[in-house]
PDB file of N, CA and C in Angstrom:
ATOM      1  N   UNK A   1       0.844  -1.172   0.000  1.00  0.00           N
ATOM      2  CA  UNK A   1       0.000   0.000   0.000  1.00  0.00           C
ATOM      3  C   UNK A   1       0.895   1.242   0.000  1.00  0.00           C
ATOM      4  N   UNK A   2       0.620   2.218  -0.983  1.00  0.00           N
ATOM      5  CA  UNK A   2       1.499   3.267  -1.050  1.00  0.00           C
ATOM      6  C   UNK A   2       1.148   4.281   0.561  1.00  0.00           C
ATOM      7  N   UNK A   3       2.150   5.203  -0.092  1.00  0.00           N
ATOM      8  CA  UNK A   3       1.636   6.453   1.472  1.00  0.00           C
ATOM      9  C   UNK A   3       0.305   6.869   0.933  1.00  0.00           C
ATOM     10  N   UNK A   4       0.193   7.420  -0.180  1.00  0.00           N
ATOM     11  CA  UNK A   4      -1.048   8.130  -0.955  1.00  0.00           C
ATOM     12  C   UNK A   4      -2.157   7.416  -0.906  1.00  0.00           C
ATOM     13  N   UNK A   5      -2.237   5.780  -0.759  1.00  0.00           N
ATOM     14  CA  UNK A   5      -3.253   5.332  -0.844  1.00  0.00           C
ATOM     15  C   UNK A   5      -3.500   5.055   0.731  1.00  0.00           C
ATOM     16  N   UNK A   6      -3.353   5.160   1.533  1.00  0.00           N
ATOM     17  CA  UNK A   6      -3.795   5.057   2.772  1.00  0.00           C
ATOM     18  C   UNK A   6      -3.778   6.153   3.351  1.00  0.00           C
ATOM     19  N   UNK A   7      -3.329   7.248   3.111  1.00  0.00           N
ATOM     20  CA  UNK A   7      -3.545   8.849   3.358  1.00  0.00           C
ATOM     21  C   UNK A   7      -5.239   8.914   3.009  1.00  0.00           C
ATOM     22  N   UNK A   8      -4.829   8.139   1.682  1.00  0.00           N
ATOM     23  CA  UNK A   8      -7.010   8.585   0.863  1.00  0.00           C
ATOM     24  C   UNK A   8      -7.635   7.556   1.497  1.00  0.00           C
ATOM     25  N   UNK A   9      -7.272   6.305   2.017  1.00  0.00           N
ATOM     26  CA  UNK A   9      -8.493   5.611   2.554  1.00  0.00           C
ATOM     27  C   UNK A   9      -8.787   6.023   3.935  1.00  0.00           C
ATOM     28  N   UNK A  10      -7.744   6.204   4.835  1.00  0.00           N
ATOM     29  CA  UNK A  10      -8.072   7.014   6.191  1.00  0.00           C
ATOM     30  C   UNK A  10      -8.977   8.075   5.895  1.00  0.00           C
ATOM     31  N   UNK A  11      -8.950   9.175   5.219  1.00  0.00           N
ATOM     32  CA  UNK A  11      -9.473  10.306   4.729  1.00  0.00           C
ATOM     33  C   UNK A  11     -11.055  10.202   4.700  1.00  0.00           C
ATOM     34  N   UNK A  12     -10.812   9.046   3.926  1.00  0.00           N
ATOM     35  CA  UNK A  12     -12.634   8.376   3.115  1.00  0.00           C
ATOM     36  C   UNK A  12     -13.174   7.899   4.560  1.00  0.00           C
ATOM     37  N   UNK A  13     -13.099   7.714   5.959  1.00  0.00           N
ATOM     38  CA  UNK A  13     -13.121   6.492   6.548  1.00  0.00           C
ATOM     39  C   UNK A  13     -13.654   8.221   7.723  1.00  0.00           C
ATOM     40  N   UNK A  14     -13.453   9.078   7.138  1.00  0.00           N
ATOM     41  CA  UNK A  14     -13.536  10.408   8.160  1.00  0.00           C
ATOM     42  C   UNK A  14     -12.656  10.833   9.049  1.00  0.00           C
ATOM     43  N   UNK A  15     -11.311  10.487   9.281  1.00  0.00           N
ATOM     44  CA  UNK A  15     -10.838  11.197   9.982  1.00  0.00           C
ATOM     45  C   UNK A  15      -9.910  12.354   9.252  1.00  0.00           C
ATOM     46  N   UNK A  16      -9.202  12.628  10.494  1.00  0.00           N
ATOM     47  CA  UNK A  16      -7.912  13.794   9.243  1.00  0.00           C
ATOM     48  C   UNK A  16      -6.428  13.157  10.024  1.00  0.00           C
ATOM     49  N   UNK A  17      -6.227  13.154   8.594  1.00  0.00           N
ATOM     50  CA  UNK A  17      -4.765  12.926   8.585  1.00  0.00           C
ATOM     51  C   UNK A  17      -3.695  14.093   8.651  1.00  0.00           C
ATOM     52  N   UNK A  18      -2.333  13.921   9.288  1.00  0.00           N
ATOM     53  CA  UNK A  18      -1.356  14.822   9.115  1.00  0.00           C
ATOM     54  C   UNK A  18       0.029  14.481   8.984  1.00  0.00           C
ATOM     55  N   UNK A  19       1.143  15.008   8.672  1.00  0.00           N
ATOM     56  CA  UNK A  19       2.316  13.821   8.504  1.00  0.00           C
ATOM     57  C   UNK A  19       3.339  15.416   9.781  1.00  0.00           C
ATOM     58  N   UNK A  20       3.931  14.096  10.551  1.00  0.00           N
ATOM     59  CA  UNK A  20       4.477  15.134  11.311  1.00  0.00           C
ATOM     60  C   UNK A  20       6.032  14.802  11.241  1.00  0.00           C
ATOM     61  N   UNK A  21       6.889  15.166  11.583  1.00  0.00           N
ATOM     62  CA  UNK A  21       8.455  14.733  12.199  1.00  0.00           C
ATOM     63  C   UNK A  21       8.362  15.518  14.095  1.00  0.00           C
ATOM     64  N   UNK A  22       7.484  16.052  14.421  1.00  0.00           N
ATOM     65  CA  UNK A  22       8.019  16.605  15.435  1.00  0.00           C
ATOM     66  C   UNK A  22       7.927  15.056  16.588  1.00  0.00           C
ATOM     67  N   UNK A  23       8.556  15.146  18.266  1.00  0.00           N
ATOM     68  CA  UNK A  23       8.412  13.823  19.026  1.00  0.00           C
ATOM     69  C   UNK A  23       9.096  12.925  18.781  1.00  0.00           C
ATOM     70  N   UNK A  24       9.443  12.771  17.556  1.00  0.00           N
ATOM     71  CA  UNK A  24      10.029  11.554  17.178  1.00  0.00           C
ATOM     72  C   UNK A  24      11.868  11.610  17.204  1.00  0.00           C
ATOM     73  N   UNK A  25      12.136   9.944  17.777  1.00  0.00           N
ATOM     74  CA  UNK A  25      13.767   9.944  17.231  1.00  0.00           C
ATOM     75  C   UNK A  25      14.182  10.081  16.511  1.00  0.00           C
ATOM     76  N   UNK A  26      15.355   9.977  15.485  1.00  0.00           N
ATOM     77  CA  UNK A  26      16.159   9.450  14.814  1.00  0.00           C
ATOM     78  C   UNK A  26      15.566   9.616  13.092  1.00  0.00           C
ATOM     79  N   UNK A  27      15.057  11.198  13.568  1.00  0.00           N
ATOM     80  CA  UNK A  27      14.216  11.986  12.560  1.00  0.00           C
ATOM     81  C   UNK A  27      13.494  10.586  11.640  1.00  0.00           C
ATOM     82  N   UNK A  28      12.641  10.470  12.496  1.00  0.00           N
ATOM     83  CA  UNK A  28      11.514   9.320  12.102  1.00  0.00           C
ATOM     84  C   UNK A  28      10.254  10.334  11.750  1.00  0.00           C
ATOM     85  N   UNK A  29       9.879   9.793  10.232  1.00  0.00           N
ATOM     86  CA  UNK A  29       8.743  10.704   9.761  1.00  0.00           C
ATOM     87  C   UNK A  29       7.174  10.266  10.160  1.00  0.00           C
ATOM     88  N   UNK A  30       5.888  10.261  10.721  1.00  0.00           N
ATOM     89  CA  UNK A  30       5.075   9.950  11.024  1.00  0.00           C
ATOM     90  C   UNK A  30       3.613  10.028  10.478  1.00  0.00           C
ATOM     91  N   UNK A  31       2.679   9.585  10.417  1.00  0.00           N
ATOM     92  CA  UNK A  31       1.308  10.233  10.068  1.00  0.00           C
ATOM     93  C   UNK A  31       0.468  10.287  11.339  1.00  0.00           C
ATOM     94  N   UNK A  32      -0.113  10.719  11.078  1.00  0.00           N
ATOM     95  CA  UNK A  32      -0.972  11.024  12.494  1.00  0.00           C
ATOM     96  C   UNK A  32      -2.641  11.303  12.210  1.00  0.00           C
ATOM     97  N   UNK A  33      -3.321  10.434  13.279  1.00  0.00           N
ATOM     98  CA  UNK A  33      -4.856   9.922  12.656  1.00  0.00           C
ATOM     99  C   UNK A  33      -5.726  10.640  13.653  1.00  0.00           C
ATOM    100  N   UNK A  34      -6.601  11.529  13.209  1.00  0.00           N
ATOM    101  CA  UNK A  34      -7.681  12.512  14.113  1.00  0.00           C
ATOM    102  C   UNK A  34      -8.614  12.587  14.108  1.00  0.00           C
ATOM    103  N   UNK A  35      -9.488  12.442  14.935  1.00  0.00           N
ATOM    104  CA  UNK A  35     -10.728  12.516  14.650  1.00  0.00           C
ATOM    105  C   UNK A  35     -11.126  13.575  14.370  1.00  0.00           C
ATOM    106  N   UNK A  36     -12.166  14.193  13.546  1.00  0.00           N
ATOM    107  CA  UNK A  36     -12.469  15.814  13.190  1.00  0.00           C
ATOM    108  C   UNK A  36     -13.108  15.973  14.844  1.00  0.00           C
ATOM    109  N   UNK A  37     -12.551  17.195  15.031  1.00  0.00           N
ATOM    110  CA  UNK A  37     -12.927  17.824  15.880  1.00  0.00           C
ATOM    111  C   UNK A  37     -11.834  17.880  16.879  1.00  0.00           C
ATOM    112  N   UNK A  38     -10.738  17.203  16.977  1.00  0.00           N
ATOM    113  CA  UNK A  38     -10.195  16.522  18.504  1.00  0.00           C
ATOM    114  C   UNK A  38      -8.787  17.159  17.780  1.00  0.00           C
ATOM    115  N   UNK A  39      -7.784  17.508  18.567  1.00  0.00           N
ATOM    116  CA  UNK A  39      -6.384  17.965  18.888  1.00  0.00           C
ATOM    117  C   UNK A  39      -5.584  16.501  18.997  1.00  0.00           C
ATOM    118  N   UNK A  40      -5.675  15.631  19.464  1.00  0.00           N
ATOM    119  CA  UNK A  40      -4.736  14.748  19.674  1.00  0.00           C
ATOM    120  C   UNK A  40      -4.949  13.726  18.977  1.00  0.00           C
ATOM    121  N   UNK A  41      -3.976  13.178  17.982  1.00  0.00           N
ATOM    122  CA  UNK A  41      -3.678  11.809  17.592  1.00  0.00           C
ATOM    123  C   UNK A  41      -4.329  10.582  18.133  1.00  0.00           C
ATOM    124  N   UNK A  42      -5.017   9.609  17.647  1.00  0.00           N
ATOM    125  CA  UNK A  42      -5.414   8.877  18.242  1.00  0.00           C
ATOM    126  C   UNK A  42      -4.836   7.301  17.788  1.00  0.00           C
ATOM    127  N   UNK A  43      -3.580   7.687  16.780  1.00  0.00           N
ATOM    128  CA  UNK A  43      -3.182   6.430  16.086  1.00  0.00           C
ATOM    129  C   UNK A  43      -2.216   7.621  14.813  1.00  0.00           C
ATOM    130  N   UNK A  44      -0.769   6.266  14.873  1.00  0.00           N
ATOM    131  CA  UNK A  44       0.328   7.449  14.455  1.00  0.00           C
ATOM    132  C   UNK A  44       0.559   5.886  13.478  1.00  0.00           C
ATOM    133  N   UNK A  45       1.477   5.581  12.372  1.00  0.00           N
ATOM    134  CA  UNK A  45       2.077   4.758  12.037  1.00  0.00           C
ATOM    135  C   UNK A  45       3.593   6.230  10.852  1.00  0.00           C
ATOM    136  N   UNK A  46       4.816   4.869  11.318  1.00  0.00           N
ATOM    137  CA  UNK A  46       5.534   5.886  10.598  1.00  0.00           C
ATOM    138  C   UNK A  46       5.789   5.235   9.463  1.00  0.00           C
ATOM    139  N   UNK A  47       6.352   6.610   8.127  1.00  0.00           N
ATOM    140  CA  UNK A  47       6.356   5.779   6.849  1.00  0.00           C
ATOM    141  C   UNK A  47       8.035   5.487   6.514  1.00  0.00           C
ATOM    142  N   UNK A  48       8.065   5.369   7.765  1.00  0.00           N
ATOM    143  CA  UNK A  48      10.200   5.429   7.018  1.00  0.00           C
ATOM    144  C   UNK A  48      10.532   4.136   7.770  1.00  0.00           C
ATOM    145  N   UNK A  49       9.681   3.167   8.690  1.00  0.00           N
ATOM    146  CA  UNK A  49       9.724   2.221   9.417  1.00  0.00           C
ATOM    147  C   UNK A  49       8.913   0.722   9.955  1.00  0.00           C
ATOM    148  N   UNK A  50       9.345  -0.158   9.068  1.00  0.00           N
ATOM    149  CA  UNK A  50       8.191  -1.288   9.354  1.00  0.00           C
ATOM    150  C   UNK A  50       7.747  -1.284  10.527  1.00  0.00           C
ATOM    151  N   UNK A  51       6.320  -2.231  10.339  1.00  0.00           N
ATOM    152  CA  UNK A  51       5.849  -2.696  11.714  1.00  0.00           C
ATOM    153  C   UNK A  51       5.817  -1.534  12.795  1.00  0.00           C
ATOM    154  N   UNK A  52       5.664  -0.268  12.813  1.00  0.00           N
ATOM    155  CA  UNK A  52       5.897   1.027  13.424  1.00  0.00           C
ATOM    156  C   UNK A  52       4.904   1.456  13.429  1.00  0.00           C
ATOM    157  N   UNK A  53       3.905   0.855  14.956  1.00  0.00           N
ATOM    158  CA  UNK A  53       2.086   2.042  14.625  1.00  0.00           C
ATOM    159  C   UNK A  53       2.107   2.258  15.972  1.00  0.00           C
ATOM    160  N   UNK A  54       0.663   3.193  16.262  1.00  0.00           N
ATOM    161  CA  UNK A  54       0.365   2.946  17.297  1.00  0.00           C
ATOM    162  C   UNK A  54      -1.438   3.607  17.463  1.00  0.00           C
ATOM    163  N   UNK A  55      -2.028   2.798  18.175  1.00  0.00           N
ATOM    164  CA  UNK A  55      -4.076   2.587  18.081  1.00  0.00           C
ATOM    165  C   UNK A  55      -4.037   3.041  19.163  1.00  0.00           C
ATOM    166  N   UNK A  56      -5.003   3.956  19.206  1.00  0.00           N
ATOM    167  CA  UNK A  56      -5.230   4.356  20.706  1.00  0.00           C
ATOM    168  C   UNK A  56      -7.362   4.565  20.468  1.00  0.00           C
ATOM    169  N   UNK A  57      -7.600   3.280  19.826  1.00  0.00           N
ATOM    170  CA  UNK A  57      -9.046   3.926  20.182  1.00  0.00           C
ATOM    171  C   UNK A  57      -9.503   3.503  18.397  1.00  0.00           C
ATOM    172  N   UNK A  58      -8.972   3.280  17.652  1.00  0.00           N
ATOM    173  CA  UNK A  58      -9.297   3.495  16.502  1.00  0.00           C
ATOM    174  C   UNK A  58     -10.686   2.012  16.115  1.00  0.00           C
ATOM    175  N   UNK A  59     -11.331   2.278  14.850  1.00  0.00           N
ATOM    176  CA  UNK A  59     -12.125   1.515  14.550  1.00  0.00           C
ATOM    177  C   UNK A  59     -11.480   0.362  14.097  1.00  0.00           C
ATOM    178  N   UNK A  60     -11.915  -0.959  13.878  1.00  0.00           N
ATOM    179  CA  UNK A  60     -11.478  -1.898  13.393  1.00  0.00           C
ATOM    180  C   UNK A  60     -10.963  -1.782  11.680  1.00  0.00           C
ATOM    181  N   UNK A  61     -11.709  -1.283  11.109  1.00  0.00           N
ATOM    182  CA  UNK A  61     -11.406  -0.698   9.526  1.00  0.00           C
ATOM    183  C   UNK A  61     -10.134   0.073   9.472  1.00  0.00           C
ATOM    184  N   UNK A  62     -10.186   0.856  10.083  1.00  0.00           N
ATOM    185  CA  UNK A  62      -8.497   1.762  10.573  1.00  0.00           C
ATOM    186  C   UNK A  62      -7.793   1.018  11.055  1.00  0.00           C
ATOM    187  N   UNK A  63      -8.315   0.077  12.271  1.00  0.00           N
ATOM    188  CA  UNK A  63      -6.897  -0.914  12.437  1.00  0.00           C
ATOM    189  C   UNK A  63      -6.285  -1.559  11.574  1.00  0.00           C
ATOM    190  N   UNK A  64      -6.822  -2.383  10.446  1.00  0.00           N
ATOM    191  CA  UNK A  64      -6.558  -3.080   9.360  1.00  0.00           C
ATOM    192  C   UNK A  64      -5.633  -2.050   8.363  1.00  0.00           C
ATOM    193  N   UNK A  65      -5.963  -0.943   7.943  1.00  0.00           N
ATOM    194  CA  UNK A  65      -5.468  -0.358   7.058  1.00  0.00           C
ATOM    195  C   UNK A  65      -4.155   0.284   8.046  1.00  0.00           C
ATOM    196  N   UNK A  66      -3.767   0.923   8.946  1.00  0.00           N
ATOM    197  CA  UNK A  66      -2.527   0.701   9.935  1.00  0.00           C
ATOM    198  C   UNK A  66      -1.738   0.023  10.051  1.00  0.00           C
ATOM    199  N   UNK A  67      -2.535  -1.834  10.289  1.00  0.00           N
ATOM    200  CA  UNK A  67      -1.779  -2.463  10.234  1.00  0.00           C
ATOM    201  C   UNK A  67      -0.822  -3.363   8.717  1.00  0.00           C
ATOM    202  N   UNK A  68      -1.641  -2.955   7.646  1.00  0.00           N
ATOM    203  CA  UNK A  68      -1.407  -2.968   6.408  1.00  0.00           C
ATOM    204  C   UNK A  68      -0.369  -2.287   5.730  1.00  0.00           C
ATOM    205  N   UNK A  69      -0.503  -0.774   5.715  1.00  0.00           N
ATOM    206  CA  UNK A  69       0.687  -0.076   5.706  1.00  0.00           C
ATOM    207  C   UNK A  69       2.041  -0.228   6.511  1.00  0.00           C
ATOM    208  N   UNK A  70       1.795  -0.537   7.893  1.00  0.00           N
ATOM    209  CA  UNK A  70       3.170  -1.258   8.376  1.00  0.00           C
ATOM    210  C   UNK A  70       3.860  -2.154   8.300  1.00  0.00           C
ATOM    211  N   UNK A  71       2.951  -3.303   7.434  1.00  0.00           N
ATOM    212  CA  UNK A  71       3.472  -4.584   6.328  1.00  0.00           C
ATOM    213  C   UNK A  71       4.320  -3.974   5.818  1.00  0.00           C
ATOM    214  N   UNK A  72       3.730  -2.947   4.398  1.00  0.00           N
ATOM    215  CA  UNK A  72       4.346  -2.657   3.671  1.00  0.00           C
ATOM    216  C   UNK A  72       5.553  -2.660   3.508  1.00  0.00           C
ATOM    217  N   UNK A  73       6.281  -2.926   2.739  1.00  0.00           N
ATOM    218  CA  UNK A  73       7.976  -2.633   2.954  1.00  0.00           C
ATOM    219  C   UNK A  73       8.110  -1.060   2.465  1.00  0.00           C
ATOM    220  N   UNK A  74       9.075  -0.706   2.627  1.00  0.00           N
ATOM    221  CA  UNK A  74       9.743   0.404   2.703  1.00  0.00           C
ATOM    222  C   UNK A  74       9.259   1.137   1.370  1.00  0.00           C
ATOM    223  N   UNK A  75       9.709   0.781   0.231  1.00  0.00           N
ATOM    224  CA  UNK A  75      10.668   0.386  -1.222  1.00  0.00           C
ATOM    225  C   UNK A  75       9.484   0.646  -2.051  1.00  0.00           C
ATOM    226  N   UNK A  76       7.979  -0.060  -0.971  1.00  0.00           N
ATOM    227  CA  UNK A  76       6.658  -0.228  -2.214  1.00  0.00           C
ATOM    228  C   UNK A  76       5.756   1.141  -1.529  1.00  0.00           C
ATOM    229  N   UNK A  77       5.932   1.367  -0.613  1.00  0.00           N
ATOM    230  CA  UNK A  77       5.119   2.894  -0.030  1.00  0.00           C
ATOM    231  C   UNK A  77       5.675   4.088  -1.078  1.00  0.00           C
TER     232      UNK A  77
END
């Protein structure tokens, strides 16, 4: 799954997406998953790092696509 295509399915699914570097180590780049209305992240996965998420609340449909993109290898995002 590319970055672009899970940027647009999160999107479709209603929340808002954002891509951050701030928080992070070893200038690790991030996305970050919001519910409209709400200030805080509720689920981050990064795109420079397998297997690299984190759910704090999210729907099962978002979990899948999270955990999908963190399959991904590097090379095919």
């Amino acid at each position: 799954m590319t970055t672009n295509e899970f940027i647009d399915a999160v999107k479709s699914i209603g929340y808002k997406v954002n891509q951050s570097n701030k928080n992070v180590t070893r200038r690790k780049h991030k996305i970050q998953i919001t519910r409209e209305g709400q200030r805080h992240p509720i689920a981050w996965v990064f795109t420079n790092e397998m297997y690299s998420m984190r759910s704090l609340g999210v729907d099962a449909k978002t979990y899948d696509l999270l955990v999908d993109y963190s399959r991904t290898p590097i090379n095919e995002r």
